[in-house]
Protein backbone atom coordinates (compact mmCIF):
# COMPACT_ATOMS: atom_id res chain seq x y z
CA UNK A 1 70.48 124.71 91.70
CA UNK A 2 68.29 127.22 92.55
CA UNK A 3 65.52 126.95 95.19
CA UNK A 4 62.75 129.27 93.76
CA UNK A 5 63.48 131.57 96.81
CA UNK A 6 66.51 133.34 94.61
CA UNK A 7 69.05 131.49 96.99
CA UNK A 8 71.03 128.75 95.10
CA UNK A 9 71.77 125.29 97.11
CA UNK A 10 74.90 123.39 96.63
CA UNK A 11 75.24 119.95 96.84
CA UNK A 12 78.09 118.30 98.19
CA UNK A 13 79.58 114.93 97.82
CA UNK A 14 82.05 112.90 99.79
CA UNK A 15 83.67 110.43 98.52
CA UNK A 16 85.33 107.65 100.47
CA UNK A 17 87.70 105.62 99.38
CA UNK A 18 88.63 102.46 101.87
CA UNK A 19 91.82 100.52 100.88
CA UNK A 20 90.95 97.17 100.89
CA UNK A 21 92.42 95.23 103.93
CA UNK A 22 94.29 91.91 101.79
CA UNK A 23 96.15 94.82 99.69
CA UNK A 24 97.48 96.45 102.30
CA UNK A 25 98.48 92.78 104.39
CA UNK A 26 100.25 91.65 101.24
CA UNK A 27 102.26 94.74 100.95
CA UNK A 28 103.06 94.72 104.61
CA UNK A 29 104.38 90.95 103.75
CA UNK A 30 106.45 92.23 100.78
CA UNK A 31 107.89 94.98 102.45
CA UNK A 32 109.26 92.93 106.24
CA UNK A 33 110.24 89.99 103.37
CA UNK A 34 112.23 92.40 101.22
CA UNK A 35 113.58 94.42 104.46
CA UNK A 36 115.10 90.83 106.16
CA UNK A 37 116.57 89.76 102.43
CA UNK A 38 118.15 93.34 101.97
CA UNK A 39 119.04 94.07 105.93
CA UNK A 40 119.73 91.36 107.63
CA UNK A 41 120.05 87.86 105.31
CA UNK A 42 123.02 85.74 106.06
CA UNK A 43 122.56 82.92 104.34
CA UNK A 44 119.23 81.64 105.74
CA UNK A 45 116.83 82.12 103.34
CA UNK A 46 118.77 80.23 100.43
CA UNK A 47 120.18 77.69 102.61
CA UNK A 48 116.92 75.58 102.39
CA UNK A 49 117.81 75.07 98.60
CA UNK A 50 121.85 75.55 98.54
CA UNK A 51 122.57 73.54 102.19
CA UNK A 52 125.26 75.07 104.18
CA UNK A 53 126.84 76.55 100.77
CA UNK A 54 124.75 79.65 101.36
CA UNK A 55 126.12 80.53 104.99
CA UNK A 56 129.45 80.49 103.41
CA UNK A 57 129.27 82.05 100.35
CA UNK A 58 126.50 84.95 101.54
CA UNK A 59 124.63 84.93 98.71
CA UNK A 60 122.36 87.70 99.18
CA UNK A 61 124.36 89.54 101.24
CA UNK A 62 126.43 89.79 98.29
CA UNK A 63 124.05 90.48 95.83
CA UNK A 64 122.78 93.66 98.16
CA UNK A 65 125.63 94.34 99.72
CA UNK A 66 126.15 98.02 98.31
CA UNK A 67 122.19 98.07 98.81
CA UNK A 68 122.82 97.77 102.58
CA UNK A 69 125.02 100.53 102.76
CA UNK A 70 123.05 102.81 101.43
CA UNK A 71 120.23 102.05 103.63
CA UNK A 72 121.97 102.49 106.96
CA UNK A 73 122.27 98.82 107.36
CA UNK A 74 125.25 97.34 109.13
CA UNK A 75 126.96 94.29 107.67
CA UNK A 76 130.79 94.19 108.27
């Protein structure tokens, strides 16, 4: 743009992008969900559906057991 003076003006735009609040909440539930299945499940979270069978057969624990070691995680 030019200002009829022989200067040129620039125009600048910001741009804000705001991430909206119930995005980030759910994620934030996925993620300390996923971390207590993967770190530190013993049998609690299935044992609503498989009784007392889950606490002695680990179920998850099994399932991310080599997951767990990987991560840092003790388990043994």
């Amino acid at each position: 743009m030019h200002d009829g003076n022989g200067g040129e003006h620039r125009q600048i735009t910001k741009v804000e992008f705001r991430y909206p609040l119930l995005a980030i909440l759910l994620l934030a539930a996925i993620f300390a969900f996923t971390s207590f299945a993967v770190g530190y499940d013993q049998g609690q979270l299935l044992s609503m559906v498989f009784g007392d069978q889950a606490y002695k057969e680990n179920f998850l624990h099994e399932l991310f057991h080599d997951t767990r070691h990987a991560l840092g995680f003790p388990c043994h």
